[in-house]
Protein backbone atom coordinates (compact mmCIF):
# COMPACT_ATOMS: atom_id res chain seq x y z
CA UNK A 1 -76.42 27.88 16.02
CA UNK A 2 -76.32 24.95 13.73
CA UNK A 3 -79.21 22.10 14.64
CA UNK A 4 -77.33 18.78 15.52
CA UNK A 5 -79.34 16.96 12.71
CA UNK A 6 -79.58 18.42 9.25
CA UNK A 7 -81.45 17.17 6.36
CA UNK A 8 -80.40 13.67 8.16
CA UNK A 9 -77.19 14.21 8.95
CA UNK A 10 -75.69 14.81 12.27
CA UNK A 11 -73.51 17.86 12.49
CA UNK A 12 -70.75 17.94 15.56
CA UNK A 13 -70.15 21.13 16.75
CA UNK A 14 -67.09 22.21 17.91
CA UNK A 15 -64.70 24.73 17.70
CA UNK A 16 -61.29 25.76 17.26
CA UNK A 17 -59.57 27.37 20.77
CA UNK A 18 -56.57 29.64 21.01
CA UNK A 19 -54.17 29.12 23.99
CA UNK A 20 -53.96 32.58 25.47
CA UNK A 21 -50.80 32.38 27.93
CA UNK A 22 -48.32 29.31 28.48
CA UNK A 23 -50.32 28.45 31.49
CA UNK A 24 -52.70 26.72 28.53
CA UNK A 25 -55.70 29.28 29.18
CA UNK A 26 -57.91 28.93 26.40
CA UNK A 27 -59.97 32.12 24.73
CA UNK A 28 -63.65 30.33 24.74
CA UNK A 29 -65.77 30.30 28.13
CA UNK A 30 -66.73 27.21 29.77
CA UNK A 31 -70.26 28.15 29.39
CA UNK A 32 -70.03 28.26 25.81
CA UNK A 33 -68.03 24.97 25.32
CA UNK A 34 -70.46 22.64 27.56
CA UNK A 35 -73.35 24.18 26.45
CA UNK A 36 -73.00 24.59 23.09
CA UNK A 37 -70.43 22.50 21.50
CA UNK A 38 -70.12 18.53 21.23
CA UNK A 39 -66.12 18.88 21.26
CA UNK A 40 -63.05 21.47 21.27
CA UNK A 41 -59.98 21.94 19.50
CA UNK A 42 -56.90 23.89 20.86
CA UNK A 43 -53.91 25.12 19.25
CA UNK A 44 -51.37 28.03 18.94
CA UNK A 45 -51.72 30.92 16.88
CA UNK A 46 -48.92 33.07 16.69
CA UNK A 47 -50.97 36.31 16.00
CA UNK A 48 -52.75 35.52 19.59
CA UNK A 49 -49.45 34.46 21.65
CA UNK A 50 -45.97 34.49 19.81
CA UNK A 51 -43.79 31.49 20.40
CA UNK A 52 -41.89 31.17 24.02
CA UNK A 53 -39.27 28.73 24.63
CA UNK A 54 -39.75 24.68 24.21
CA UNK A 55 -40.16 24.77 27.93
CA UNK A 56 -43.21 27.40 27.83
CA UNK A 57 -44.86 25.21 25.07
CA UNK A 58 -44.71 22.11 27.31
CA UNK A 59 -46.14 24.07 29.83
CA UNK A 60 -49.00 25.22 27.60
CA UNK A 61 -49.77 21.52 26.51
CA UNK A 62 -49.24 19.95 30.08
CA UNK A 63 -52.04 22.22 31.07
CA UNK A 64 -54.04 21.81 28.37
CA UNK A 65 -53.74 17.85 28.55
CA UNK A 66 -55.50 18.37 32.49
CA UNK A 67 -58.41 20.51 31.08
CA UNK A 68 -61.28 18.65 30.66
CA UNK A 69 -62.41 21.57 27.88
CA UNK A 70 -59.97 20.46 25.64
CA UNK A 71 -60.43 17.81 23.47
CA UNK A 72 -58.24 17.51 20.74
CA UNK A 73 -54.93 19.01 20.77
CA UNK A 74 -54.65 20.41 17.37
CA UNK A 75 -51.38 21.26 14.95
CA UNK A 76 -49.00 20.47 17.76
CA UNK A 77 -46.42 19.68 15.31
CA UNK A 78 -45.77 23.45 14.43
CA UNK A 79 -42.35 24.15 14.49
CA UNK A 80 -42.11 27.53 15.80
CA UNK A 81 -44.53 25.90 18.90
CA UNK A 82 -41.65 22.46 19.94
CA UNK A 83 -42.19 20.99 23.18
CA UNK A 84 -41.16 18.18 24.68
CA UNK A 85 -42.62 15.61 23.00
CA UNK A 86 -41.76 12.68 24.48
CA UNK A 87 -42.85 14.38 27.82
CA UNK A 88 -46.19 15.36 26.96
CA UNK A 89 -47.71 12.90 24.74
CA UNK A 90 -47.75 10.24 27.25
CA UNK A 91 -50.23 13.36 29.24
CA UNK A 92 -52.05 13.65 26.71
CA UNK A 93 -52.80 10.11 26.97
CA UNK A 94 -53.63 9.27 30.35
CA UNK A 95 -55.72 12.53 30.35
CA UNK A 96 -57.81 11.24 27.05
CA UNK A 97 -56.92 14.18 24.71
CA UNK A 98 -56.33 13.17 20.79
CA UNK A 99 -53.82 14.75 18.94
CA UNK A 100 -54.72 16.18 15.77
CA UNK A 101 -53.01 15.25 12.46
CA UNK A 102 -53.65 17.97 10.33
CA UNK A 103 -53.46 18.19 6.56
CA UNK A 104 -52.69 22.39 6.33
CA UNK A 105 -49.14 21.41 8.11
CA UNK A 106 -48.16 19.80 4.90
CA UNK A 107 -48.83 22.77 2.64
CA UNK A 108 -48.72 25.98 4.90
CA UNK A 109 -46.53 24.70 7.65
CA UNK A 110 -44.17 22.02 5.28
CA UNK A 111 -41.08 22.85 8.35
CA UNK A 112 -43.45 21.05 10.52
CA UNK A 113 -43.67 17.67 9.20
CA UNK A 114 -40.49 16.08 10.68
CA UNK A 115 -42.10 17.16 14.30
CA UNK A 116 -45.68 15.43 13.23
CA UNK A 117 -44.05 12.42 12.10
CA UNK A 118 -42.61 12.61 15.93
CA UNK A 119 -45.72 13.20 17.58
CA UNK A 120 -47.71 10.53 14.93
CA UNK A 121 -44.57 7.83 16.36
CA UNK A 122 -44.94 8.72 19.80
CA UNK A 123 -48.93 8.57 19.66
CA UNK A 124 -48.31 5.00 18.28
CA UNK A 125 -45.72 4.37 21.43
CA UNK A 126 -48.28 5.32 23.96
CA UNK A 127 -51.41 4.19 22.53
CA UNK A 128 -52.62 8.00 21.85
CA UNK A 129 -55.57 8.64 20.06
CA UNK A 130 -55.74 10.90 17.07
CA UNK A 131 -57.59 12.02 14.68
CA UNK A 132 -57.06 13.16 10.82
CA UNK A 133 -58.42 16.81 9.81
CA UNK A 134 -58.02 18.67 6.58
CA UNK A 135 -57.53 21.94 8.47
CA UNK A 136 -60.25 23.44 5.91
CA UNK A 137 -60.21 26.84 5.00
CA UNK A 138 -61.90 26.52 1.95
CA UNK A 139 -64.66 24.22 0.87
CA UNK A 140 -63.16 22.14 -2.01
CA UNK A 141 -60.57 21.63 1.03
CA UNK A 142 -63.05 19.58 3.05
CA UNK A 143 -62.36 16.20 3.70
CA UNK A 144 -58.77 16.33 1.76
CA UNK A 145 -56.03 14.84 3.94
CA UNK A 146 -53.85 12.70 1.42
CA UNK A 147 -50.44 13.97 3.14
CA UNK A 148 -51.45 13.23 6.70
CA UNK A 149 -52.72 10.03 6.01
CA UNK A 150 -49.60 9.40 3.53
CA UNK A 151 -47.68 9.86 6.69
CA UNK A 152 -49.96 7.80 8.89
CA UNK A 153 -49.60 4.71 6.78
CA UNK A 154 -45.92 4.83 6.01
CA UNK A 155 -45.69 4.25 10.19
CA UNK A 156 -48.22 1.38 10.37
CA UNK A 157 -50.34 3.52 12.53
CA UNK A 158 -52.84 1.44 14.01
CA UNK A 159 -56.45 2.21 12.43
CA UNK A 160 -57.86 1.41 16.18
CA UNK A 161 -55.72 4.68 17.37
CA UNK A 162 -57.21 7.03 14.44
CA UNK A 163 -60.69 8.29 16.27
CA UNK A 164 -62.36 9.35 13.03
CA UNK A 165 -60.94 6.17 10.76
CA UNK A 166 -64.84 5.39 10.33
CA UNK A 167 -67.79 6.37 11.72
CA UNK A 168 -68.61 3.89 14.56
CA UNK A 169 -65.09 4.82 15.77
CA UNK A 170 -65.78 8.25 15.51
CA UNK A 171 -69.59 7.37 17.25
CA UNK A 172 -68.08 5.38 20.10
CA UNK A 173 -65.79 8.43 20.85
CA UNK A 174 -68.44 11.26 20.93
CA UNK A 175 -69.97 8.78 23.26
CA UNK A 176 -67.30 7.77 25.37
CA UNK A 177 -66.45 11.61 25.68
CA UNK A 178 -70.15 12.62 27.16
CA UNK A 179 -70.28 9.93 29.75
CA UNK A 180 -66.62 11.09 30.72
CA UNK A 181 -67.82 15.32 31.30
């Protein structure tokens, strides 16, 4: 319900999306997401679907990397959600998605930071974009992402491949996005 301009600022909309089944069905409908929201996240939550095998998580994501719903992939990285990395990052790719590097995995989920170092190296391999969150929960949280971008640099990751490294990179992907839908 939030105006896209406040006080002179422009406010994206977008929201968070639960995969449903490990055929990557999401839990928002596609009513909703074009005609209310500038972009989409979508991740696992184990109190909407409990982990499956590596194989059903690959599933999930190789579906989810053909939706054109789905924007960002978010906390991939979660270790109790593997898949096959090097398998579906190169989808994820071709199909424009950005893969989220997310601060929370670092504090709540600390068993998942060898598997977003992974991800992070293979996004660098394949020329994926992604894009640094602080996972916020809470408002002093906002904008705090030391760890992911701790990890980030110690790879060289390119600052071309980080969508929200500034804003006319973050701009020129909210644009590039519409004229793609």
């Amino acid at each position: 319900m939030i105006p896209e301009w406040v006080d002179g600022i422009r406010v994206y909309r977008g929201a968070e999306l639960n995969f449903t089944n490990f055929e990557g069905e999401i839990d928002l409908s596609s009513d909703t997401i074009i005609n209310r929201l500038d972009y989409t996240i979508a991740s696992f939550h184990d109190d909407v679907i409990p982990p499956g095998s590596v194989e059903d998580h690959t599933r999930a994501y190789l579906h989810s990397a053909e939706n054109p719903l789905v924007d960002i992939i978010g906390h991939s990285g979660t270790a109790c959600y593997e898949y096959d990395y090097e398998r579906v990052i190169p989808e994820f790719g071709k199909n424009g998605k950005v893969v989220e590097i997310n601060e929370g995995t670092f504090h709540v989920r600390k068993s998942s930071a060898d598997n977003c170092r992974t991800i992070a190296r293979l996004c660098m391999k394949y020329s994926v974009p992604v894009i640094v969150s602080s996972d916020a929960h809470f408002c002093r949280s906002v904008g705090v992402f030391e760890e992911a971008l701790s990890l980030l640099n110690s790879l060289d990751f390119p600052e071309e491949l980080v969508v929200n490294a500034n804003m006319k990179q973050l701009e020129s992907w909210f644009l590039h996005k519409r004229r793609v839908q």
